[in-house]
PDB file of N, CA and C in Angstrom:
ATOM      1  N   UNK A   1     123.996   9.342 141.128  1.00  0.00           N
ATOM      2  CA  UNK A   1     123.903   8.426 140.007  1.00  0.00           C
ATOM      3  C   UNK A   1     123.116   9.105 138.887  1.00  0.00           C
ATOM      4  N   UNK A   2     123.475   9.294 137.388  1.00  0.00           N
ATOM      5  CA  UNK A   2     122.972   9.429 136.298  1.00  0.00           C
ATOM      6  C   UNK A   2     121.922   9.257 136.245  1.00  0.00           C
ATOM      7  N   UNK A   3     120.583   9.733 135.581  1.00  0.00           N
ATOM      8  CA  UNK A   3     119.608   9.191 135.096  1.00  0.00           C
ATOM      9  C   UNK A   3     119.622   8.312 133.698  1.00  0.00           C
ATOM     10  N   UNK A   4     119.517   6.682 133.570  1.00  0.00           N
ATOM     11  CA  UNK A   4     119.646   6.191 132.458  1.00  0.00           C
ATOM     12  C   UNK A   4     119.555   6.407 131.218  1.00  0.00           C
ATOM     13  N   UNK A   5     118.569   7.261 130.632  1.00  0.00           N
ATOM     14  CA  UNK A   5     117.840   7.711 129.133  1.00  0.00           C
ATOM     15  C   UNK A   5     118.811   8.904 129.255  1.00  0.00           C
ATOM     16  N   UNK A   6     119.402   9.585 130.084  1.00  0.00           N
ATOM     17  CA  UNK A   6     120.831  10.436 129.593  1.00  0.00           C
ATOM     18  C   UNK A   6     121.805   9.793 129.037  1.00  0.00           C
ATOM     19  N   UNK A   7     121.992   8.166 129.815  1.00  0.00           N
ATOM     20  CA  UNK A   7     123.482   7.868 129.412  1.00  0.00           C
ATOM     21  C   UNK A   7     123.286   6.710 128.423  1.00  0.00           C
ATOM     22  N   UNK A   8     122.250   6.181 128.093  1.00  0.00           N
ATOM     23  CA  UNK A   8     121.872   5.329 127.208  1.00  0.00           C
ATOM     24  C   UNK A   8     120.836   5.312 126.564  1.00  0.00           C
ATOM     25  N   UNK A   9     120.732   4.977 125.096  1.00  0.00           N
ATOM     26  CA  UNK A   9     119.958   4.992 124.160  1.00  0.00           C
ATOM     27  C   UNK A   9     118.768   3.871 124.198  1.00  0.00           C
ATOM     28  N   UNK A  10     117.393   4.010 123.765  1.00  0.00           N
ATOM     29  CA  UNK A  10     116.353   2.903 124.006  1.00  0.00           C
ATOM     30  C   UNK A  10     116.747   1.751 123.296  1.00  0.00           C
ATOM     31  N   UNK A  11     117.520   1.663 122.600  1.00  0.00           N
ATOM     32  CA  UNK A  11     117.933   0.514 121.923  1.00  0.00           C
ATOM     33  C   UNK A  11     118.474  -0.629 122.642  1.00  0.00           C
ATOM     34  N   UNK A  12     119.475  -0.100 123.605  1.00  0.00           N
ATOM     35  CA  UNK A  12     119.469  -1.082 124.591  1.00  0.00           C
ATOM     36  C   UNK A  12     118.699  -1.853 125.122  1.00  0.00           C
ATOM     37  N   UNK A  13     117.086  -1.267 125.778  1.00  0.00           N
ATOM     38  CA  UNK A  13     115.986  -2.012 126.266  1.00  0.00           C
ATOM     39  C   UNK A  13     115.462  -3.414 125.159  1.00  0.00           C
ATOM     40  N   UNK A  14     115.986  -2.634 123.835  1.00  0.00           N
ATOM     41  CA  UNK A  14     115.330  -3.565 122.835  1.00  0.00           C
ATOM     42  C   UNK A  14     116.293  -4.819 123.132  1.00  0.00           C
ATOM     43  N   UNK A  15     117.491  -4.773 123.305  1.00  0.00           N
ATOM     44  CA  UNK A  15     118.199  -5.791 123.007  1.00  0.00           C
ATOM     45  C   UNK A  15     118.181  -6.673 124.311  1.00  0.00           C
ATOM     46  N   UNK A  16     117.845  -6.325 125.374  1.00  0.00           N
ATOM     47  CA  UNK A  16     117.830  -6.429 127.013  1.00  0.00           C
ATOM     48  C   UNK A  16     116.540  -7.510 126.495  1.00  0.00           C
ATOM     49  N   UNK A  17     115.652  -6.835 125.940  1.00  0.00           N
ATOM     50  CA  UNK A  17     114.503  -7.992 125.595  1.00  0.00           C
ATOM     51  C   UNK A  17     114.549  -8.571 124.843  1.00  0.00           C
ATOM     52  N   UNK A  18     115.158  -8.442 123.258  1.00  0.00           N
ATOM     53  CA  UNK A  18     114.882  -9.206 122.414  1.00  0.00           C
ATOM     54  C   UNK A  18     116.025 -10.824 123.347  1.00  0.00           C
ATOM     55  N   UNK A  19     116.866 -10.480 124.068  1.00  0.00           N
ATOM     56  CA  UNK A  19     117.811 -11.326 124.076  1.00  0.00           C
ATOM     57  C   UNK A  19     117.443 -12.067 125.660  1.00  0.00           C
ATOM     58  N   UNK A  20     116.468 -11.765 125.953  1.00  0.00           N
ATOM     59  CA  UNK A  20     116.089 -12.095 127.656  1.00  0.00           C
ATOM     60  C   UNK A  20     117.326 -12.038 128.485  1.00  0.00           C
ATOM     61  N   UNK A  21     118.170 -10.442 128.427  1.00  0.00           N
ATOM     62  CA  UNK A  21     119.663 -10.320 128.946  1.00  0.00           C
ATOM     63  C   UNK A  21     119.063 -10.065 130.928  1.00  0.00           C
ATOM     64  N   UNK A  22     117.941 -10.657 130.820  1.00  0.00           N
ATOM     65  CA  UNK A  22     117.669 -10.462 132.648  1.00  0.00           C
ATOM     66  C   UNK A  22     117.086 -11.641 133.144  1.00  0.00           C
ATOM     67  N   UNK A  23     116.653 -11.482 134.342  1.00  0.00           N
ATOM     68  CA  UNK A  23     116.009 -12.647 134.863  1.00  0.00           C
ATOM     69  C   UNK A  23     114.081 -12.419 134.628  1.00  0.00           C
ATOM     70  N   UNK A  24     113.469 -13.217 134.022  1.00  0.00           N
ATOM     71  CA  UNK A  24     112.296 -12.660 133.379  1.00  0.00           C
ATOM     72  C   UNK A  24     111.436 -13.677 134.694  1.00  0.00           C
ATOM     73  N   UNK A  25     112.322 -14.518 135.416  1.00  0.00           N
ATOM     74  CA  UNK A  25     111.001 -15.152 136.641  1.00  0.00           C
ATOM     75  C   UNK A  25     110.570 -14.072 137.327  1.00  0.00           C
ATOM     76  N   UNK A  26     111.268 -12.762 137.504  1.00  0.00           N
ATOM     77  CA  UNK A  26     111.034 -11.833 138.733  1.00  0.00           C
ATOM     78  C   UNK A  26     110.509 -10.672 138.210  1.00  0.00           C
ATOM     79  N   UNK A  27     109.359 -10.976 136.879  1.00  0.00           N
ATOM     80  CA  UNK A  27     109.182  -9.550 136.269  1.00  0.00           C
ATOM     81  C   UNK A  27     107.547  -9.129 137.134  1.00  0.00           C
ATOM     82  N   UNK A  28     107.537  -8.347 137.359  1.00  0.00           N
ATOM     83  CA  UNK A  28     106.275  -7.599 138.326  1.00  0.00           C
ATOM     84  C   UNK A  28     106.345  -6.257 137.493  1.00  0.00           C
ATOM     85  N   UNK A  29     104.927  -6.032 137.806  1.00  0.00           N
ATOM     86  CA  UNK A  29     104.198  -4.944 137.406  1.00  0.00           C
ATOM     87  C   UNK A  29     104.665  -3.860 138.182  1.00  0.00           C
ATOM     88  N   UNK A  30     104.370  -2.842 138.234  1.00  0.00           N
ATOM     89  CA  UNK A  30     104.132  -1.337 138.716  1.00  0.00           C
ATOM     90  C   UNK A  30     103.618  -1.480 140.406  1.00  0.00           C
ATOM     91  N   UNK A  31     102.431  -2.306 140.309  1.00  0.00           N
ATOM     92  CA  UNK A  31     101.715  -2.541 141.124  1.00  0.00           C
ATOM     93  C   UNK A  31     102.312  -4.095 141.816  1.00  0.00           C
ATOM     94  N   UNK A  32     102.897  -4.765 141.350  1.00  0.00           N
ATOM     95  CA  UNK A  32     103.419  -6.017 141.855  1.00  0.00           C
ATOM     96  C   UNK A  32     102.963  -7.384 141.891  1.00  0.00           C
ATOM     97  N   UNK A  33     101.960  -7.139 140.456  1.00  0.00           N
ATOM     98  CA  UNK A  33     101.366  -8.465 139.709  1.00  0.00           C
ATOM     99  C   UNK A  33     102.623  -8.864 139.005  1.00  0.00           C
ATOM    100  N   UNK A  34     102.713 -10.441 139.214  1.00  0.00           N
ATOM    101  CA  UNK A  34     103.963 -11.014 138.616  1.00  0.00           C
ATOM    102  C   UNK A  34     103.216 -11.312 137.327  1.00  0.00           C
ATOM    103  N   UNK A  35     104.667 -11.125 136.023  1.00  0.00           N
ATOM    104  CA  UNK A  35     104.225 -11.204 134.979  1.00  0.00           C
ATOM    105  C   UNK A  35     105.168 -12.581 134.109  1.00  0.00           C
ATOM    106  N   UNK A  36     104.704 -13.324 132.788  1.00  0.00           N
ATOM    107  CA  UNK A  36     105.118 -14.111 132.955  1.00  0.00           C
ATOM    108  C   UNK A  36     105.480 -13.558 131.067  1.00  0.00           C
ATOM    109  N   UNK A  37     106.544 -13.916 130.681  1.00  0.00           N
ATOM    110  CA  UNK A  37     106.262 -13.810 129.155  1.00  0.00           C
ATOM    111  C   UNK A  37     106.584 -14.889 128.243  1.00  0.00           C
ATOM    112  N   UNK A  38     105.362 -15.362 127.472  1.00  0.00           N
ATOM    113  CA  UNK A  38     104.919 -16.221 127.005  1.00  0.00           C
ATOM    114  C   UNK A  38     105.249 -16.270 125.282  1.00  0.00           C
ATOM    115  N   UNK A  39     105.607 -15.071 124.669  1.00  0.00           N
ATOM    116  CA  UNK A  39     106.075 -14.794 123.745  1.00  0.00           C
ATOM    117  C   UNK A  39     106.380 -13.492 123.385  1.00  0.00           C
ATOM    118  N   UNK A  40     107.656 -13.162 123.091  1.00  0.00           N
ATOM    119  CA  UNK A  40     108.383 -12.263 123.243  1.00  0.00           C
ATOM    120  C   UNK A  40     107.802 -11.151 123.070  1.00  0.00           C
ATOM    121  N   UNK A  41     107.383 -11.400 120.746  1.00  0.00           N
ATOM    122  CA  UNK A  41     106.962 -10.693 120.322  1.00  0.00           C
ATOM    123  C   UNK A  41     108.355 -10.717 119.194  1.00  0.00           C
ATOM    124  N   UNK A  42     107.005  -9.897 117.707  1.00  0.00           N
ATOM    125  CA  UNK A  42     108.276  -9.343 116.787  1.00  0.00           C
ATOM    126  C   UNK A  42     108.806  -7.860 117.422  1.00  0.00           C
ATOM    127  N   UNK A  43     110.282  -7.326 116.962  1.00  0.00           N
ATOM    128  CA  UNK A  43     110.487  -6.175 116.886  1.00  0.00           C
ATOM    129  C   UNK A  43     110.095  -5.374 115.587  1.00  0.00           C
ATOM    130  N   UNK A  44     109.727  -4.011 116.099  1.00  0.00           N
ATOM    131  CA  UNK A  44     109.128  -3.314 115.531  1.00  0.00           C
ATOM    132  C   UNK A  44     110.247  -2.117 114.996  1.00  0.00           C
ATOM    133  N   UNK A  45     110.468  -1.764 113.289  1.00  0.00           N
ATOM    134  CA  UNK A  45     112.106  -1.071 113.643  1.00  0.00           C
ATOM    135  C   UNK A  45     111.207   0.045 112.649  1.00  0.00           C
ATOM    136  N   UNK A  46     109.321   0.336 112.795  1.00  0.00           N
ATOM    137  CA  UNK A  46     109.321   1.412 112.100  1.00  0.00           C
ATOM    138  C   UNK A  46     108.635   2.297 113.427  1.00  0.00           C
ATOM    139  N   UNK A  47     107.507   3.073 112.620  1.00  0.00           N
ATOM    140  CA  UNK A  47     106.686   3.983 113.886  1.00  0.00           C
ATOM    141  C   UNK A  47     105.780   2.887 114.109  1.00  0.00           C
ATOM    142  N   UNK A  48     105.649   3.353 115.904  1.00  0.00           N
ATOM    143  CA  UNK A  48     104.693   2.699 116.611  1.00  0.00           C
ATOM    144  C   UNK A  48     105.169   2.078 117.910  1.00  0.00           C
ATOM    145  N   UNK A  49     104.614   1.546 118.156  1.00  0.00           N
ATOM    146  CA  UNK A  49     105.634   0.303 119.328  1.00  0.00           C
ATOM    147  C   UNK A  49     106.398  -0.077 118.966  1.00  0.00           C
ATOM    148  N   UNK A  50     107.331  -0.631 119.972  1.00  0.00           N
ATOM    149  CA  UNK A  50     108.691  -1.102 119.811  1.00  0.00           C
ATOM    150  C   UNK A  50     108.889  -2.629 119.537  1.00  0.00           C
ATOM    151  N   UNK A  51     107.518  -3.397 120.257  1.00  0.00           N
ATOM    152  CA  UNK A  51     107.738  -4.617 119.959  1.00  0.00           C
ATOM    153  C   UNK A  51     105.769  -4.968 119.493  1.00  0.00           C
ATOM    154  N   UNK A  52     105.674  -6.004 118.448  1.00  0.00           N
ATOM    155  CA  UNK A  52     104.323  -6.374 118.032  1.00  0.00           C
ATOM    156  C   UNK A  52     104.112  -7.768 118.510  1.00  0.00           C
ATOM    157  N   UNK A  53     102.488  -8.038 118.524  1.00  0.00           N
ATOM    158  CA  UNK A  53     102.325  -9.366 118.677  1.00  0.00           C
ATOM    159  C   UNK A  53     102.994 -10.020 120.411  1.00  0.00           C
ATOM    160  N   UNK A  54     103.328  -9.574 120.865  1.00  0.00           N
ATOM    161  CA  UNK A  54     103.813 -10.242 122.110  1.00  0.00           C
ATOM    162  C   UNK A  54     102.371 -11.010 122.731  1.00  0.00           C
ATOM    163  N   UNK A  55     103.007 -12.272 123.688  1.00  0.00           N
ATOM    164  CA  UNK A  55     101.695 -12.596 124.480  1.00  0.00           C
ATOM    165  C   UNK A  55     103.064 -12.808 126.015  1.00  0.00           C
ATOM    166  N   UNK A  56     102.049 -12.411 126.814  1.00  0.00           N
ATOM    167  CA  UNK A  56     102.360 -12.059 128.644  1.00  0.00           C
ATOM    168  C   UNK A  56     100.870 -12.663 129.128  1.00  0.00           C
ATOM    169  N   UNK A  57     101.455 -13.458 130.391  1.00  0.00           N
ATOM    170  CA  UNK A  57     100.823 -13.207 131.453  1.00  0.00           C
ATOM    171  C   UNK A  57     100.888 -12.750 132.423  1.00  0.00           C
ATOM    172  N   UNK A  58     100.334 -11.747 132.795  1.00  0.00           N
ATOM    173  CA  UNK A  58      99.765 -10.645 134.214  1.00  0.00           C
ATOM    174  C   UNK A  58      99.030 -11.258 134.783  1.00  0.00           C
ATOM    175  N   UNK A  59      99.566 -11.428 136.088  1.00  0.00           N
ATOM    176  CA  UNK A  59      98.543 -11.976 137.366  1.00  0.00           C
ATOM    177  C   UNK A  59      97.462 -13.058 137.396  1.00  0.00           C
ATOM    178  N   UNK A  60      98.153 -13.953 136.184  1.00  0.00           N
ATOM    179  CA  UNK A  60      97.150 -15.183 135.952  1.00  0.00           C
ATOM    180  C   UNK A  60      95.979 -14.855 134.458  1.00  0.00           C
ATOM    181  N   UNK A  61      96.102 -13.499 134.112  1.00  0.00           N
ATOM    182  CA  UNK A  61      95.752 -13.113 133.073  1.00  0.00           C
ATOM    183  C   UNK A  61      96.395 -12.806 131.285  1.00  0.00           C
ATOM    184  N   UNK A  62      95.815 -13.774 130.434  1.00  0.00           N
ATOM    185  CA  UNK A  62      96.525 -13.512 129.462  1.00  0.00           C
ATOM    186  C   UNK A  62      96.915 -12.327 128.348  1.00  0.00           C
ATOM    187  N   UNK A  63      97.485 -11.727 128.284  1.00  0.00           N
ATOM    188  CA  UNK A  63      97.777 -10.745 127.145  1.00  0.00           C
ATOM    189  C   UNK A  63      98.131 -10.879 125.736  1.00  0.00           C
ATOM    190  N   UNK A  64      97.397 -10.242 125.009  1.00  0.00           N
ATOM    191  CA  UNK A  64      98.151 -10.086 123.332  1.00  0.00           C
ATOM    192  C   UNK A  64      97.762  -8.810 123.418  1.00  0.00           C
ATOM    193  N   UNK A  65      99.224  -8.165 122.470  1.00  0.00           N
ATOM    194  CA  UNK A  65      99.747  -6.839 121.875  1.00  0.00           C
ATOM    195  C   UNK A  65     100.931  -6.873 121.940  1.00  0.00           C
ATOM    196  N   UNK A  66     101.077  -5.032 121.999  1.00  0.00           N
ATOM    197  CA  UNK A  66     102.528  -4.787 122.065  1.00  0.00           C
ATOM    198  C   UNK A  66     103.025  -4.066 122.831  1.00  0.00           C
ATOM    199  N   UNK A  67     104.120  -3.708 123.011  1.00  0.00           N
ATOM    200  CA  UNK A  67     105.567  -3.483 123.920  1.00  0.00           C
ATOM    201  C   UNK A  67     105.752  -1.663 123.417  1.00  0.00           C
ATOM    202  N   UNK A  68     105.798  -1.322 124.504  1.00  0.00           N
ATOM    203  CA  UNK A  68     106.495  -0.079 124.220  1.00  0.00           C
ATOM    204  C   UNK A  68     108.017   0.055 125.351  1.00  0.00           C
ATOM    205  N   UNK A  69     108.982   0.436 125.200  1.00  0.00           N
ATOM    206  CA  UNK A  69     110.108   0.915 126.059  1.00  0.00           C
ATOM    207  C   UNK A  69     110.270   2.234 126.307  1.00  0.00           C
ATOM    208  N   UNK A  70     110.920   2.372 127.796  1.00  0.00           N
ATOM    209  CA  UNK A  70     111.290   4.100 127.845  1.00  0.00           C
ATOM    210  C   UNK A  70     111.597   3.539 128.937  1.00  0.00           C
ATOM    211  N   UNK A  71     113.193   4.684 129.097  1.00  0.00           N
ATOM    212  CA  UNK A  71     113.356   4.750 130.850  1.00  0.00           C
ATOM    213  C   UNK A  71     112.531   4.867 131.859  1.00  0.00           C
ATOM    214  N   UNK A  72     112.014   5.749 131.437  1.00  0.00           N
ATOM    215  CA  UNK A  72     110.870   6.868 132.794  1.00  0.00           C
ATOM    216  C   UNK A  72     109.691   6.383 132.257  1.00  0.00           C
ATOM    217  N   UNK A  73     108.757   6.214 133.121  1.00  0.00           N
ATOM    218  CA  UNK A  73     107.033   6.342 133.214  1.00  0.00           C
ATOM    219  C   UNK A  73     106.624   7.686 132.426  1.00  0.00           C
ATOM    220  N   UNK A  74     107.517   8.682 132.737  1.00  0.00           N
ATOM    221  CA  UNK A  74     107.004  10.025 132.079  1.00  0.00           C
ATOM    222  C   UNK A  74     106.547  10.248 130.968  1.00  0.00           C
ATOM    223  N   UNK A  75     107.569   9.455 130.248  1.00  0.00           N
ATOM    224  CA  UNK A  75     108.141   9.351 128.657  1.00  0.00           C
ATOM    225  C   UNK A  75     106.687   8.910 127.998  1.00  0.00           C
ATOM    226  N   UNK A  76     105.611   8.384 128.550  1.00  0.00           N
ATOM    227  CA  UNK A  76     104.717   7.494 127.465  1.00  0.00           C
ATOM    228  C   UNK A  76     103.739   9.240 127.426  1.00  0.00           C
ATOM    229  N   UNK A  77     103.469  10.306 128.472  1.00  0.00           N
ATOM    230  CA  UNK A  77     103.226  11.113 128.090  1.00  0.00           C
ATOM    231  C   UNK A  77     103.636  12.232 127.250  1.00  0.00           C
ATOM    232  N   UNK A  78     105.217  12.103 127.573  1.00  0.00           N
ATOM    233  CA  UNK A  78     106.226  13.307 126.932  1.00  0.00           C
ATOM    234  C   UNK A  78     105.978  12.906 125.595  1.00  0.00           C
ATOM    235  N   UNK A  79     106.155  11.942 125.065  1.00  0.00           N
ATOM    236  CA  UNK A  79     105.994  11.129 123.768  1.00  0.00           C
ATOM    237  C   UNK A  79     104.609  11.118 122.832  1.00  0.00           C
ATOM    238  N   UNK A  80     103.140  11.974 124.071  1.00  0.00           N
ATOM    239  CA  UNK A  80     102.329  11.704 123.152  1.00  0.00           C
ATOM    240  C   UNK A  80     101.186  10.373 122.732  1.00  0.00           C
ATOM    241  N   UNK A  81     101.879   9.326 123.510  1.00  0.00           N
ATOM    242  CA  UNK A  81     101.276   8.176 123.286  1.00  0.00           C
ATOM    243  C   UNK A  81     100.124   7.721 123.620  1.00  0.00           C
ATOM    244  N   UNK A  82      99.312   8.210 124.837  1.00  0.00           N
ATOM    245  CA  UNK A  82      98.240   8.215 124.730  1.00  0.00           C
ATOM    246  C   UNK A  82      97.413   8.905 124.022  1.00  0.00           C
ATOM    247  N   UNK A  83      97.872   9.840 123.157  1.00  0.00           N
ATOM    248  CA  UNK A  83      96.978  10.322 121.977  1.00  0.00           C
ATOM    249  C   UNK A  83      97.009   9.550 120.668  1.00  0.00           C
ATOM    250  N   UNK A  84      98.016   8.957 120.899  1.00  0.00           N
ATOM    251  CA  UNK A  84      98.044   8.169 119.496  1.00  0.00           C
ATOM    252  C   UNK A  84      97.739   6.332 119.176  1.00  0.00           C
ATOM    253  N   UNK A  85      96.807   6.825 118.303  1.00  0.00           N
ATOM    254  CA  UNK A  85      95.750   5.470 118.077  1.00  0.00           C
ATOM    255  C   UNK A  85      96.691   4.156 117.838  1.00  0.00           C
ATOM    256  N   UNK A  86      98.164   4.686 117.035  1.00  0.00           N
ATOM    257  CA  UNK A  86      99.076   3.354 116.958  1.00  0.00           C
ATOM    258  C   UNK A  86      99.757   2.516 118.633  1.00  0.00           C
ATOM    259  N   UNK A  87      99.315   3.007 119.167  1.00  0.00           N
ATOM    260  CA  UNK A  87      99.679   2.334 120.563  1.00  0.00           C
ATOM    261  C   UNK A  87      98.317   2.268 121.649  1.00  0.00           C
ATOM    262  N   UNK A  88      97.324   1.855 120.624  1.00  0.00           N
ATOM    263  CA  UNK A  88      96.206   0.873 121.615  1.00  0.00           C
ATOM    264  C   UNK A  88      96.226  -0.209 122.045  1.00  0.00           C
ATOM    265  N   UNK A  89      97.259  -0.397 121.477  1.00  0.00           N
ATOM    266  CA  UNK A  89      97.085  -2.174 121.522  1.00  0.00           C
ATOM    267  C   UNK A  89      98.388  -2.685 122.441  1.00  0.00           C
ATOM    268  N   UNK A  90      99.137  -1.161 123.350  1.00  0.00           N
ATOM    269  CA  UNK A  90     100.052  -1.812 123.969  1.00  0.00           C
ATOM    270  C   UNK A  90      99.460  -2.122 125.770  1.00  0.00           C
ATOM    271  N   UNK A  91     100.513  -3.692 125.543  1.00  0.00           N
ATOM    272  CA  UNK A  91     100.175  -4.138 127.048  1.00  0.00           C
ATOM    273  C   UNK A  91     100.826  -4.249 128.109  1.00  0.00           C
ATOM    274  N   UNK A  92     102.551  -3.467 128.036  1.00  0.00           N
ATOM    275  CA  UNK A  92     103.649  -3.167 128.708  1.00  0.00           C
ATOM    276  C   UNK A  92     104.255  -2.573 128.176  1.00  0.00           C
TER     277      UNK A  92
END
């Protein structure tokens, strides 16, 4: 099987979310804190995150920020993003 981010563009993820095209009762963490989302969030169509303003709840805990997408876990390093101050404020 393909690796996804070969055969499809991140834009998809955007639309997967902007449009809740999944089942969002069964969203879990990494670790397998269920997450709940409480507001979507705006999309973001310059630099920075992909989505602003979102609020989530994690594991009974509330969140505000923003959204970043990528196939792979890899990608938030390949990308740089923890060096960069415009994505402090992301919370998925």
């Amino acid at each position: 099987m393909s690796d996804p981010a070969e055969t499809y563009h991140e834009e998809l993820l955007h639309w997967i979310w902007d449009s809740l095209y999944f089942d969002p009762s069964n969203l879990k963490t990494t670790g397998g804190q269920p997450i709940a989302i409480l507001e979507k969030g705006t999309p973001n169509h310059s630099d920075g995150p992909d989505i602003s303003n979102a609020r989530l709840r994690i594991d009974g805990l509330q969140w505000y920020g923003d959204i970043e997408f990528h196939w792979s876990l890899k990608d938030w390093e390949k990308h740089g993003h923890q060096r960069n101050p415009e994505y402090n404020r992301v919370i998925l």
